[in-house]
Every structure is written in C-alpha cells, then in structure tokens.
N, C-alpha and C. Protein backbone atom coordinates (compact mmCIF):
# COMPACT_ATOMS: atom_id res chain seq x y z
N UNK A 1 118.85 88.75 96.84
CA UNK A 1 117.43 89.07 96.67
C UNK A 1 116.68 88.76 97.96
N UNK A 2 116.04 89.31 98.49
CA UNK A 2 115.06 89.41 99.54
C UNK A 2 113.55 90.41 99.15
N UNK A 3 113.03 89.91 100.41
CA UNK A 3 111.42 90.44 100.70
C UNK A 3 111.85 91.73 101.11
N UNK A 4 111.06 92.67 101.20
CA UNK A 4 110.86 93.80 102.34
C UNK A 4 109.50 93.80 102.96
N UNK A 5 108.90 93.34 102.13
CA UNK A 5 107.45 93.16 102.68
C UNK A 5 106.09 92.09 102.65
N UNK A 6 105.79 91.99 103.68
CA UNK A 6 104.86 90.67 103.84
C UNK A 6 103.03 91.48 103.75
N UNK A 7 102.60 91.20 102.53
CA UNK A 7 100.91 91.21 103.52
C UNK A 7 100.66 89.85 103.42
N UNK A 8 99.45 89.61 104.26
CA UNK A 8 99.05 88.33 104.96
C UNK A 8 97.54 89.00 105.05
N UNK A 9 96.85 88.13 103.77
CA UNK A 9 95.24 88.65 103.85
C UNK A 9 94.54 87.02 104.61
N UNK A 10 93.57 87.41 104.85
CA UNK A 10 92.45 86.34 105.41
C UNK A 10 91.30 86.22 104.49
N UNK A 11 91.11 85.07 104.04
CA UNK A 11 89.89 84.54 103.50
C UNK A 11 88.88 85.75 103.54
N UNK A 12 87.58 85.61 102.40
CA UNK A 12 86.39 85.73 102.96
C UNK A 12 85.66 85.19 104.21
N UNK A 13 84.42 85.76 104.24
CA UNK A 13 83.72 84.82 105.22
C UNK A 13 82.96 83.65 104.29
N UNK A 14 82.92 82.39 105.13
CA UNK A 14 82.22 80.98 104.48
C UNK A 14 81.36 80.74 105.35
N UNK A 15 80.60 79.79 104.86
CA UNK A 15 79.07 79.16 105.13
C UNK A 15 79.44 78.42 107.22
N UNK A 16 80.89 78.17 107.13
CA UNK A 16 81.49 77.56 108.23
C UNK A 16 81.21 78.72 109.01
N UNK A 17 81.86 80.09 109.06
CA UNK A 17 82.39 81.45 109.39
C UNK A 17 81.12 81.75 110.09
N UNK A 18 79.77 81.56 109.48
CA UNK A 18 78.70 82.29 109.99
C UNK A 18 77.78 81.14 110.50
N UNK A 19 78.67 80.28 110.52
CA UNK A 19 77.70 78.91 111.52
C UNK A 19 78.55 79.03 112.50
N UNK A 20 79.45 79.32 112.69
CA UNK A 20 80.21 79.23 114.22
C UNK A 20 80.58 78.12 114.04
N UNK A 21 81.55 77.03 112.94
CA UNK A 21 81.95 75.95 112.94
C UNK A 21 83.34 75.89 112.79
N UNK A 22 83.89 75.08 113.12
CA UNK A 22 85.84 75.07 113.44
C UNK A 22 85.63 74.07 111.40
N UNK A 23 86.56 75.56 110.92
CA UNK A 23 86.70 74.44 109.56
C UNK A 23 88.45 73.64 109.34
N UNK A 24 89.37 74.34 109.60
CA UNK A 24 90.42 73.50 109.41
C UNK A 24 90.63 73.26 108.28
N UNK A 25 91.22 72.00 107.51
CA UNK A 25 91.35 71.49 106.40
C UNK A 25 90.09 71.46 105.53
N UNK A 26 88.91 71.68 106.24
CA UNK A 26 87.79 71.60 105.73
C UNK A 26 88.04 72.19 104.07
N UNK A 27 87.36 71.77 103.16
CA UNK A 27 87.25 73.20 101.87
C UNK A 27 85.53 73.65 101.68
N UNK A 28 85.01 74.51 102.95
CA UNK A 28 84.33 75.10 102.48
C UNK A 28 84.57 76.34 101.53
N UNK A 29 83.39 76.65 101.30
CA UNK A 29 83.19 77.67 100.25
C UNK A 29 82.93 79.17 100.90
N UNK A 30 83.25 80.26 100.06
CA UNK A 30 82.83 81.64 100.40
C UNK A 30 81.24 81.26 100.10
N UNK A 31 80.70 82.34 101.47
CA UNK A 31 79.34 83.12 101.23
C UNK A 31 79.42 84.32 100.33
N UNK A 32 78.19 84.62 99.74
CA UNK A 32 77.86 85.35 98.87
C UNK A 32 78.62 87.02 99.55
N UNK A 33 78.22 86.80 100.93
CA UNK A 33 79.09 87.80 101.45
C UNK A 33 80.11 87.95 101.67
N UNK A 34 80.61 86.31 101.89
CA UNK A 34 82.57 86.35 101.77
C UNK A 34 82.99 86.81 100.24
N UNK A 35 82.57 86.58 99.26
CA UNK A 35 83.00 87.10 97.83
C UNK A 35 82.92 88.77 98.12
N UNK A 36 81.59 89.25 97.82
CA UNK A 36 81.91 90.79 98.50
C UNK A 36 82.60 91.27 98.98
N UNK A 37 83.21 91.03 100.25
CA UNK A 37 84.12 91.20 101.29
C UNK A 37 85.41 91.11 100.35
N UNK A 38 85.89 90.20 99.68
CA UNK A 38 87.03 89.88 98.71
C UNK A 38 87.26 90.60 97.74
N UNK A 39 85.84 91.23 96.82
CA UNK A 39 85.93 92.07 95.93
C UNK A 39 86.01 93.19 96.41
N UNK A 40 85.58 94.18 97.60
CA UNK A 40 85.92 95.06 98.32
C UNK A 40 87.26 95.41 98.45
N UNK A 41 87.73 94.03 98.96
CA UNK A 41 89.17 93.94 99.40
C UNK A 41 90.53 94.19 98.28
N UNK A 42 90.01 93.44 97.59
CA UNK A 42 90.98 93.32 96.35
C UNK A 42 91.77 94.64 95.68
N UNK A 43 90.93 96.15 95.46
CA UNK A 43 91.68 97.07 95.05
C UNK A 43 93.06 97.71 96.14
N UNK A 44 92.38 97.42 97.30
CA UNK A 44 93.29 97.87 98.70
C UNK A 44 94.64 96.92 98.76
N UNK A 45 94.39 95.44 98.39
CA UNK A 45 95.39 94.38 98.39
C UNK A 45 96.43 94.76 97.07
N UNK A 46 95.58 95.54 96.39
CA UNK A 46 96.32 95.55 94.92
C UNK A 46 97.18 96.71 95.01
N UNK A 47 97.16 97.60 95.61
CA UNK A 47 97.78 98.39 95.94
C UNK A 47 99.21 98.51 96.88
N UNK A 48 99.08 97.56 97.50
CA UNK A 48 100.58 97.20 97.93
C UNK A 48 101.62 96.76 96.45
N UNK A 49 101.31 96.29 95.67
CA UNK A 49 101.55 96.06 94.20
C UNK A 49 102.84 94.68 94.62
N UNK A 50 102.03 93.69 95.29
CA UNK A 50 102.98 92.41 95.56
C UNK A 50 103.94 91.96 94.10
N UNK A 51 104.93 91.57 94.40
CA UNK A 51 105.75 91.06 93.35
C UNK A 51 105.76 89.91 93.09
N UNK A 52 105.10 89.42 94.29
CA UNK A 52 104.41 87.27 94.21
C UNK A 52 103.38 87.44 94.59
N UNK A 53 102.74 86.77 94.05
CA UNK A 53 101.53 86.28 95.25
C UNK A 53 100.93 84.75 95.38
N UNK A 54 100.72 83.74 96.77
CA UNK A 54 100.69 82.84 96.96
C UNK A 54 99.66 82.37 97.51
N UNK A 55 98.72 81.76 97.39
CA UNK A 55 97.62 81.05 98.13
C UNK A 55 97.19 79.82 98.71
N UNK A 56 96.90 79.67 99.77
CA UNK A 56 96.76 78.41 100.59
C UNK A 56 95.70 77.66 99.66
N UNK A 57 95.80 76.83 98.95
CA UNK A 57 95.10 75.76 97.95
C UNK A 57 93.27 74.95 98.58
N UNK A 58 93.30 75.68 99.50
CA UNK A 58 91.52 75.37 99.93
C UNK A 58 90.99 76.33 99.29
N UNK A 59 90.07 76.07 99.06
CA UNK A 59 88.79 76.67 98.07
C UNK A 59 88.60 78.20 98.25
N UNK A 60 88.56 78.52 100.05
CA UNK A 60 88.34 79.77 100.48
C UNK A 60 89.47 80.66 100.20
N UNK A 61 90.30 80.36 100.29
CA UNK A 61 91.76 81.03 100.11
C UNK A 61 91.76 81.15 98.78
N UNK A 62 91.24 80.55 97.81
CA UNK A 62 90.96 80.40 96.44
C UNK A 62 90.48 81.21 95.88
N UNK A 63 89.28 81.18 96.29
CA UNK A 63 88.38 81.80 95.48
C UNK A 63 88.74 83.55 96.15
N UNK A 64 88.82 84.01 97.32
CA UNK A 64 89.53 85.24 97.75
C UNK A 64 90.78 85.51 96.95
N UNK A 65 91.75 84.89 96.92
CA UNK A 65 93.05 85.42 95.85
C UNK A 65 92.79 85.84 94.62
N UNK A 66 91.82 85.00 93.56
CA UNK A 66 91.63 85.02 92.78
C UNK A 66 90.65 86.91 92.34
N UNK A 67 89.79 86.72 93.41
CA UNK A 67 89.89 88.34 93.49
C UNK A 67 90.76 89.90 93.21
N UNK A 68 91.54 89.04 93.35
CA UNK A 68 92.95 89.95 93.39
C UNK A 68 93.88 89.92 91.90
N UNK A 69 93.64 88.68 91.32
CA UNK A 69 94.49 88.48 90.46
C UNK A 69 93.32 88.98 88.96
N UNK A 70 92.09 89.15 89.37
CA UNK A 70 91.38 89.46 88.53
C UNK A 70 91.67 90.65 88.46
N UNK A 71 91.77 91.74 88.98
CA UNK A 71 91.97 93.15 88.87
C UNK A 71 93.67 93.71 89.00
N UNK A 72 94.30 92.19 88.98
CA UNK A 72 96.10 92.80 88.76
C UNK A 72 96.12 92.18 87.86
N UNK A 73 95.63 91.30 87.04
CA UNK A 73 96.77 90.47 86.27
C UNK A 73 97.63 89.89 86.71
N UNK A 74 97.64 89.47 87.69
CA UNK A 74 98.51 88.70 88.55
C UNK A 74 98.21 87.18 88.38
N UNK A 75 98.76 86.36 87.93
CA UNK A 75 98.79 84.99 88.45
C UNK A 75 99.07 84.80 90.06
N UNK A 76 98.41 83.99 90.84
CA UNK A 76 98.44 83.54 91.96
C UNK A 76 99.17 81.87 92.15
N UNK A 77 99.93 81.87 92.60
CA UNK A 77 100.58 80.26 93.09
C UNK A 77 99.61 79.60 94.74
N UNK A 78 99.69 78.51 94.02
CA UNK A 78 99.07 77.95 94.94
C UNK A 78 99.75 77.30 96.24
N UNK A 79 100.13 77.10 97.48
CA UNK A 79 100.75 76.26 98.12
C UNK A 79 100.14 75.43 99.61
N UNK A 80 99.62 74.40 99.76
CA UNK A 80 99.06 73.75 100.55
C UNK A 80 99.46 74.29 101.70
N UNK A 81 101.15 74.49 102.04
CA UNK A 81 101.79 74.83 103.38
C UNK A 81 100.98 76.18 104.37
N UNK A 82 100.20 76.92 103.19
CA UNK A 82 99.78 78.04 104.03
C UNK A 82 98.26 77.58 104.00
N UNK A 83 97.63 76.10 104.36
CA UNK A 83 96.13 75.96 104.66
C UNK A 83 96.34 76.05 106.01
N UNK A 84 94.85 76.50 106.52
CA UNK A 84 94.61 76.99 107.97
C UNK A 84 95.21 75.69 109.02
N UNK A 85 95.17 75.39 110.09
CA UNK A 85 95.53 74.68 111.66
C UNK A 85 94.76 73.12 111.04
N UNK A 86 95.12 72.42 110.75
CA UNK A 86 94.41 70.99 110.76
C UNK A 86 93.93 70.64 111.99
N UNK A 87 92.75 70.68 112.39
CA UNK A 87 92.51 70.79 113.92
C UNK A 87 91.39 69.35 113.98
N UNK A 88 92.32 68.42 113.58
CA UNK A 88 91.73 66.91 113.86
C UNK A 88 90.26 66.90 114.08
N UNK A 89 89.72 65.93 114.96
CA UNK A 89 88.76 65.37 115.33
C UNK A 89 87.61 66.66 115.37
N UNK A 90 88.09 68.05 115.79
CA UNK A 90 87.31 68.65 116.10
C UNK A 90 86.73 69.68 114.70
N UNK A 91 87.41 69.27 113.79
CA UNK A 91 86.66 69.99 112.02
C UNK A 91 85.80 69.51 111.85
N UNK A 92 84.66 70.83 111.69
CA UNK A 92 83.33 70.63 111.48
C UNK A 92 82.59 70.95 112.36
N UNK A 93 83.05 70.78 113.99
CA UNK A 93 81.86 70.98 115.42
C UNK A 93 81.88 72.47 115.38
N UNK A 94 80.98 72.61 116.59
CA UNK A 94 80.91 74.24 116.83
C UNK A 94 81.91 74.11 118.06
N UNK A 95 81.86 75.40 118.80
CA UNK A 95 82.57 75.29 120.03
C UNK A 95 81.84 74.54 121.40
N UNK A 96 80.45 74.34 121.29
CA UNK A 96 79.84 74.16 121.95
C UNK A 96 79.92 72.77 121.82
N UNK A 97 80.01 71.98 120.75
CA UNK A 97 80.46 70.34 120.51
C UNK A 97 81.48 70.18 120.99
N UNK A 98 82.61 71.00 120.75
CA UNK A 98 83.82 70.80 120.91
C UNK A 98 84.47 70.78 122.66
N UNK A 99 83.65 71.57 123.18
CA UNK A 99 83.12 71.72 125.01
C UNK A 99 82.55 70.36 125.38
N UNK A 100 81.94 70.02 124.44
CA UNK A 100 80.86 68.81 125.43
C UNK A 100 81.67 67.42 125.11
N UNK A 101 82.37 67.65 124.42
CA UNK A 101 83.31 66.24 123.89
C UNK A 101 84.59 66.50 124.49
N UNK A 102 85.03 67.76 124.67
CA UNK A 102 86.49 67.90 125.18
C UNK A 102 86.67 68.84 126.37
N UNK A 103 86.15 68.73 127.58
CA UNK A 103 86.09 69.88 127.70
C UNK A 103 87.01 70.95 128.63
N UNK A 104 86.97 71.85 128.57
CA UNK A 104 88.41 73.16 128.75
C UNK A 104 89.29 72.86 127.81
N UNK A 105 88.90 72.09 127.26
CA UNK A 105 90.16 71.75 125.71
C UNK A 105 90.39 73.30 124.84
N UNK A 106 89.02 73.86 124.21
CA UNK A 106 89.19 74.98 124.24
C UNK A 106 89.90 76.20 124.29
N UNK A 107 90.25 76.56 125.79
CA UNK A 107 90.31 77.08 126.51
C UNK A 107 91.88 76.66 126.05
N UNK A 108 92.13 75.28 126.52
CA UNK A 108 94.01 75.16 126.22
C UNK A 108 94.49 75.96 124.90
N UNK A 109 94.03 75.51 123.74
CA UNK A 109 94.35 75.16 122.73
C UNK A 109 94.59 77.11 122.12
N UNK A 110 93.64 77.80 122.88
CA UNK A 110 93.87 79.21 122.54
C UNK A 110 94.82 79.85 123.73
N UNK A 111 95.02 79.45 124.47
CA UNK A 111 96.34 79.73 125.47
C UNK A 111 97.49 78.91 125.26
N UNK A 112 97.95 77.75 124.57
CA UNK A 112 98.78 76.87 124.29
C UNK A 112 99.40 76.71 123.01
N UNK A 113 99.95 77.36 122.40
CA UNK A 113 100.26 77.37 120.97
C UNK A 113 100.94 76.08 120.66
N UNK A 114 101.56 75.52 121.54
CA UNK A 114 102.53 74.04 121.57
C UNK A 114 101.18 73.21 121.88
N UNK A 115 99.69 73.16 122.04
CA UNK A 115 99.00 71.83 122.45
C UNK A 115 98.11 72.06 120.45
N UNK A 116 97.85 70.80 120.84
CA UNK A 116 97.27 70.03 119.09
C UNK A 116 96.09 70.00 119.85
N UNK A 117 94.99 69.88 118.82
CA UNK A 117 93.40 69.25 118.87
C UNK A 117 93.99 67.55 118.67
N UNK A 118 93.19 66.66 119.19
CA UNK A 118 93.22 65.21 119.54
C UNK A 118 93.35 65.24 117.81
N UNK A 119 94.45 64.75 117.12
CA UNK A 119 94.37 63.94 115.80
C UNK A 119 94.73 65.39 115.07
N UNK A 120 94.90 66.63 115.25
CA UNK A 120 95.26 67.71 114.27
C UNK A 120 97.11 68.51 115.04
N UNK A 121 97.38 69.64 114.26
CA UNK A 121 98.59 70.27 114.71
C UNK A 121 98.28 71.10 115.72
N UNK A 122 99.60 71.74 116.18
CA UNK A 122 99.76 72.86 117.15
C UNK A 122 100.29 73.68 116.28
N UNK A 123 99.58 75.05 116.65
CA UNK A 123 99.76 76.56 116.26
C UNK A 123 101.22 76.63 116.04
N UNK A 124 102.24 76.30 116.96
CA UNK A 124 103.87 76.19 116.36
C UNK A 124 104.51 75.22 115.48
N UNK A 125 103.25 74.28 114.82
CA UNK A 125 103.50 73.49 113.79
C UNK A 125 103.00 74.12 112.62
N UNK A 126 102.06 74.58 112.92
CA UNK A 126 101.48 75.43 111.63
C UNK A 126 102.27 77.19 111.35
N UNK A 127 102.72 77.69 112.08
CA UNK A 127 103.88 78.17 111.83
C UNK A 127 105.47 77.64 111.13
N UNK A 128 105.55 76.61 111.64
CA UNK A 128 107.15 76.37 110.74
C UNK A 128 106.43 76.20 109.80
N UNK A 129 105.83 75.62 108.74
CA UNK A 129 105.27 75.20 107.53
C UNK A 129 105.08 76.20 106.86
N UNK A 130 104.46 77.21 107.25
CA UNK A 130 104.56 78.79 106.88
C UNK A 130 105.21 79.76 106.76
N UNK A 131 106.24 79.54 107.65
CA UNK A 131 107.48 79.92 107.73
C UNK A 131 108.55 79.54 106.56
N UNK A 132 108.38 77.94 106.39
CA UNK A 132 109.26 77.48 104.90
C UNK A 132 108.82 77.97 103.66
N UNK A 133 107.19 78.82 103.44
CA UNK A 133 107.13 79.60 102.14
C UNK A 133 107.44 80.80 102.15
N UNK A 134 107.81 81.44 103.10
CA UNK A 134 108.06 82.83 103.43
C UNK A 134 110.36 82.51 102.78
N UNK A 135 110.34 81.61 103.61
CA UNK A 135 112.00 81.62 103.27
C UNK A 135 112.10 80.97 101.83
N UNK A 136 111.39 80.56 101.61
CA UNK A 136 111.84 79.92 99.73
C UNK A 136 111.75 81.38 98.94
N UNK A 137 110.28 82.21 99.15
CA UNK A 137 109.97 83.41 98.32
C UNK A 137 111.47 84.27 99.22
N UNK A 138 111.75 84.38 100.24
CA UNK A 138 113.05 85.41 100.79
C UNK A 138 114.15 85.08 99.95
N UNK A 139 113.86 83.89 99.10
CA UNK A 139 115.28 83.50 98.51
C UNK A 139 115.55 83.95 96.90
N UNK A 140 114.29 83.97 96.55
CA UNK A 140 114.01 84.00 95.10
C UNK A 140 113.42 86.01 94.59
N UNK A 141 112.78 86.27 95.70
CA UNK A 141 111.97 87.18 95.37
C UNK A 141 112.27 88.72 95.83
N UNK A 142 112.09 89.59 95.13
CA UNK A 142 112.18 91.26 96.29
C UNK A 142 110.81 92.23 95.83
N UNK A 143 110.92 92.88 97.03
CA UNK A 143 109.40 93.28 97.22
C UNK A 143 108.62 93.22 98.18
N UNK A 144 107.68 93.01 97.69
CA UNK A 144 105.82 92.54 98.23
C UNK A 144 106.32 91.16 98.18
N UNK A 145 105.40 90.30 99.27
CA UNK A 145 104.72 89.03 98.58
C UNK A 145 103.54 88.73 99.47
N UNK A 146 102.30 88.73 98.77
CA UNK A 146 101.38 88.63 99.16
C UNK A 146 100.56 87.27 99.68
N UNK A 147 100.52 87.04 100.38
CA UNK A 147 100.48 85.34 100.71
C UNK A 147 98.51 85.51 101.57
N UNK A 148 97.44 84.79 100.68
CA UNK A 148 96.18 84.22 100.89
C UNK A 148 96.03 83.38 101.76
N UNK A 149 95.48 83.52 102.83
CA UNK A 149 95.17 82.50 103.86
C UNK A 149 94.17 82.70 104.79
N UNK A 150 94.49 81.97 105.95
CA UNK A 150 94.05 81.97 107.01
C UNK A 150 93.91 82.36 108.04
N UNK A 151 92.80 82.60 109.34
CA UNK A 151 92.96 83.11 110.21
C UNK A 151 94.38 82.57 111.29
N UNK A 152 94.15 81.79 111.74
CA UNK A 152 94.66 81.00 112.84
C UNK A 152 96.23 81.01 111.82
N UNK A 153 96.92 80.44 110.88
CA UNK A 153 97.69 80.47 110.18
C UNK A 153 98.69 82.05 110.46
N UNK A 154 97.74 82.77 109.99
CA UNK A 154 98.40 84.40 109.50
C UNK A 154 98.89 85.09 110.99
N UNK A 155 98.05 84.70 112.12
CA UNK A 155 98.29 84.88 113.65
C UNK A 155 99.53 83.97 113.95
N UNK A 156 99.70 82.69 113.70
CA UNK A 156 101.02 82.13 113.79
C UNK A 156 102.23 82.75 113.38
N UNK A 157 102.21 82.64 112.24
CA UNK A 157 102.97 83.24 111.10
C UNK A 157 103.74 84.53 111.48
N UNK A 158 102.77 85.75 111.72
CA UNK A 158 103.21 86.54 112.82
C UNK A 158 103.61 86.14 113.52
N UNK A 159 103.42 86.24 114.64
CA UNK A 159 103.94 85.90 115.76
C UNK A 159 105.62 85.34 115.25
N UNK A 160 105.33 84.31 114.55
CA UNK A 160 106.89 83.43 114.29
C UNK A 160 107.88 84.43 113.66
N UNK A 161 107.41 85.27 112.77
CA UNK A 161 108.64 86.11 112.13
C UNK A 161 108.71 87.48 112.84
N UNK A 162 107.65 87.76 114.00
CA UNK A 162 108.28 88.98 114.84
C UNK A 162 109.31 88.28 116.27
N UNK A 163 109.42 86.88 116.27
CA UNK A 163 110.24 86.39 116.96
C UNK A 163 109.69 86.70 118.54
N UNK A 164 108.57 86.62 118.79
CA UNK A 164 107.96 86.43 119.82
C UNK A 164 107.75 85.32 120.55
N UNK A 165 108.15 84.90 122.08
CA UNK A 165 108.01 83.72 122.56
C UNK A 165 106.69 83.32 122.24
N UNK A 166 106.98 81.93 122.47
CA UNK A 166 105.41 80.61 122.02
C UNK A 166 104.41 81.33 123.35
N UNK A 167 104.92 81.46 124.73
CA UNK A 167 103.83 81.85 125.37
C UNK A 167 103.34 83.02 125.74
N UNK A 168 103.76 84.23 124.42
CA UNK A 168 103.12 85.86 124.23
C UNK A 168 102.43 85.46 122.45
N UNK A 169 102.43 84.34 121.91
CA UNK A 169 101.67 84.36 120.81
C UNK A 169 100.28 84.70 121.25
N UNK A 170 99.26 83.83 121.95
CA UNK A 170 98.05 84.24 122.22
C UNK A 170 97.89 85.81 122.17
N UNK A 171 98.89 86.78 122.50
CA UNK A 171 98.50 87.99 123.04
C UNK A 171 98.26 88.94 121.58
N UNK A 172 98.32 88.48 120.49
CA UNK A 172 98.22 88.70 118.76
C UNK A 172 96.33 88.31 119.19
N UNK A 173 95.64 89.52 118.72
CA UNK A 173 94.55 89.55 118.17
C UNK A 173 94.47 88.99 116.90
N UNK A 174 92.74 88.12 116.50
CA UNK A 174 92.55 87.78 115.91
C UNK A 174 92.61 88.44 114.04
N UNK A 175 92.78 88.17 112.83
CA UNK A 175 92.38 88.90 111.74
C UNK A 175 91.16 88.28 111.08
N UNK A 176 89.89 89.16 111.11
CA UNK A 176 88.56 89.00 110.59
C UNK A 176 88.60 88.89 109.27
N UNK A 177 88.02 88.35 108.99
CA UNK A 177 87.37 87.95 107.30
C UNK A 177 87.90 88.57 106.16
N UNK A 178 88.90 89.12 105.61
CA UNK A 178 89.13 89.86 104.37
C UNK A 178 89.80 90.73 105.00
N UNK A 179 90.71 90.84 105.85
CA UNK A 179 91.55 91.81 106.87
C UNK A 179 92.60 91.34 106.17
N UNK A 180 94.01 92.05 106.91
CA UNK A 180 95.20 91.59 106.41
C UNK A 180 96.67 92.40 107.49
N UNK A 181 97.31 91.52 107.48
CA UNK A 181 98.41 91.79 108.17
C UNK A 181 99.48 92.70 107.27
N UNK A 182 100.60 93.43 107.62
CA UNK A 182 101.18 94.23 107.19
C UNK A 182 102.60 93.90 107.79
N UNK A 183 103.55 92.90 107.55
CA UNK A 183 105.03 93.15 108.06
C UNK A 183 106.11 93.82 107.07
N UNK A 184 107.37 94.84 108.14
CA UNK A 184 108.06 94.93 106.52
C UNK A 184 109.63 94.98 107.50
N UNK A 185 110.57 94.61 106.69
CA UNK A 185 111.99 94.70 107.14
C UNK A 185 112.54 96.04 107.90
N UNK A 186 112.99 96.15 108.67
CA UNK A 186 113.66 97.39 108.94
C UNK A 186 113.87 98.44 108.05
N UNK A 187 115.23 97.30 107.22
CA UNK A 187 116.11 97.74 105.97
C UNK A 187 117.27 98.06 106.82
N UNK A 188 118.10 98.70 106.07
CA UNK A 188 119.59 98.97 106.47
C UNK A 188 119.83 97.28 106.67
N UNK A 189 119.98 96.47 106.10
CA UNK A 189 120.72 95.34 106.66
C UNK A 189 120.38 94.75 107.72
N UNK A 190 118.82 95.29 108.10
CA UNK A 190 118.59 94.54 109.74
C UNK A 190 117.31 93.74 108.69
N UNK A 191 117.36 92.26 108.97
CA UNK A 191 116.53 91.67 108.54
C UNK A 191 115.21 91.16 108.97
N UNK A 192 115.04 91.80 110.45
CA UNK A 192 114.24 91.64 111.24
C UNK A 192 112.37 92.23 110.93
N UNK A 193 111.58 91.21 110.75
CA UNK A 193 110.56 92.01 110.67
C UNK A 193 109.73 92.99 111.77
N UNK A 194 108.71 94.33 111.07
CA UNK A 194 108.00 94.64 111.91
C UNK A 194 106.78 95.02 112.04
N UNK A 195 106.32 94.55 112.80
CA UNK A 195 104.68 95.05 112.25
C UNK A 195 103.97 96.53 111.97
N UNK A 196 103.55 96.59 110.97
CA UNK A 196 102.98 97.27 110.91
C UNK A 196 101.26 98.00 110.64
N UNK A 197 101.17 96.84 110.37
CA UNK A 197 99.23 96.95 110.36
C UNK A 197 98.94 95.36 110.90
N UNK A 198 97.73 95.51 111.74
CA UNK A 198 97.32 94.32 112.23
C UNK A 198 95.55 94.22 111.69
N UNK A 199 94.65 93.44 111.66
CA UNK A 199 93.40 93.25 111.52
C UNK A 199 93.17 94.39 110.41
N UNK A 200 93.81 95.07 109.56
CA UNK A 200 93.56 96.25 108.80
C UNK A 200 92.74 95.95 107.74
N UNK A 201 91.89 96.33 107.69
CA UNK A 201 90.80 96.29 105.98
C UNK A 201 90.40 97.62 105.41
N UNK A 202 89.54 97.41 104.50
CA UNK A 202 89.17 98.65 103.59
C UNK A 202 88.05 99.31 104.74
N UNK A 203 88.74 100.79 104.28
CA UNK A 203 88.16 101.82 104.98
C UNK A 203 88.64 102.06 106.54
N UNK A 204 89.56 101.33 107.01
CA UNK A 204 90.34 101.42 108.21
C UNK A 204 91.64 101.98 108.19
C-alpha cells in the first residue's frame, strides 16, 4: 500500500497573518477572512477526494481542515508533527523587532534552511518531522492524503520529498493563505515524487 498523491493546503489567514507577526507554535486564530478563504477553498480541496486527511493540531490548521471535513464527511486526524517552524524567541515580533534584536538574522534564516531562530528549529528539522507523517500514512494508506498546515512547514516538506539539496530549498516560493501544494508519484514503480502544482488556489 502506498500514496500516489500528496496535497499540502495552508492555513487561512489569522489575526498574526495581517499584523505582519512571526506566529510559530503560536495558536492564533483565523480572521473572519481566513475562514472565507477556507470555505472557498474547501470544495477545490474536496475534489482531489483524499483517502486521509491530517491536520497540524494548532487552532489555524484546525479550524481550516475542518472546512473540508464539513463538506466531505471526512473525519480529519490531528498530528502536532505537521505544526508550523517553532521559531523560538522570535514568536510573536514583527520582522522589524526581529531586525532590531537580531540583526541580518533574518536574512540568514530565509537563505539557511540548516540555521534555527535563537531557542526554535531549522527548516531541515521541521522537515524530518513531516516527513515521519508522510512515511507512516505511505505505509498504511493509497491514494490522496491530504495533510493541513503550514506555510514555512509545506515549503520544507517539499523541498524534502522532491529530494532537493538543503541549499536550493530557499529557491521554492512561498504558499499564501488557503493555497496548496500538489505532489504525485511517477508510478510505474518509480517512487519518486513530483511536483505538480505549487501556490495553487481556487480560481487559478
């Protein structure tokens, strides 16, 4: 039993999202417009017709899945391993805090997939962790599996299962608010993933 196919949706937008604040482990909440964005989203997500579906256990990832499972009948599983980058000391600042307390730190941390925020992970830590729910569902599951998360997360994640070196990850554009990634197996026995939709949402 195996996957053939991965989507990888992104949160709504939250109260963090439109303050320009680094949330991390944070559990903010969707804006009235991140729900929208989710309910928008949800018939397009439903349509891949996932055979699992899994959600990163913060609120935002939450309350977005649950979108989905309202209009499939789908139960959603929850799993901590796919919450966004724990990005230490610096959850909660803007970038502009995060400059005046650290500064070109920044600057590393989005060119450096191997450097951590002072007290949080590195982007290739938050990949293996994501990586171990992708291989438990490869073991159990065939199909879809639809996995709820994060920005910074779902950009790892990629990157890790198209088997791209740590220093061409940066070169993966970001996925916006209720977007979603698209990987799927070759087939024929090649187990290799490939991309096929990047930043994709409704009406794109």
């Amino acid at each position: 039993m195996s996957l053939d196919q991965l989507v990888l949706w992104r949160h709504g937008e939250t109260d963090y999202n439109r303050a320009g604040r680094i949330q991390g482990h944070l559990d903010s909440a969707l804006t009235e417009n991140g729900v929208r964005q989710a309910r928008q989203a949800a018939p397009a997500i439903a349509e891949f017709e996932p055979s699992i579906a899994v959600s990163s256990d913060l609120n935002r990832a939450r309350t977005t899945a649950a979108t989905y499972a309202e209009i499939s009948g789908t139960e959603v599983a929850l799993d901590k391993r796919l919450r966004e980058t724990h990005v230490g000391e610096w959850q909660g600042l803007s970038g502009a805090e995060v400059e005046h307390g650290w500064p070109g730190a920044l600057n590393t941390w989005r060119a450096d997939p191997s450097w951590a925020p002072p007290g949080g992970e590195s982007r290739v830590e938050v990949a293996a962790r994501a990586v171990e729910v992708v291989v438990e569902l490869d073991a159990r599951h065939h199909g879809t599996a639809l996995l709820t998360a994060h920005g910074g997360l779902i950009t790892a994640l990629t990157a890790k299962l198209l088997g791209l070196p740590v220093d061409l990850w940066p070169s993966l554009g970001g996925v916006r608010n209720c977007h979603w990634v698209v990987l799927k197996r070759r087939g024929g026995g090649d187990q290799r993933w490939r991309l096929m939709a990047h930043n994709a949402g409704v009406g794109e």
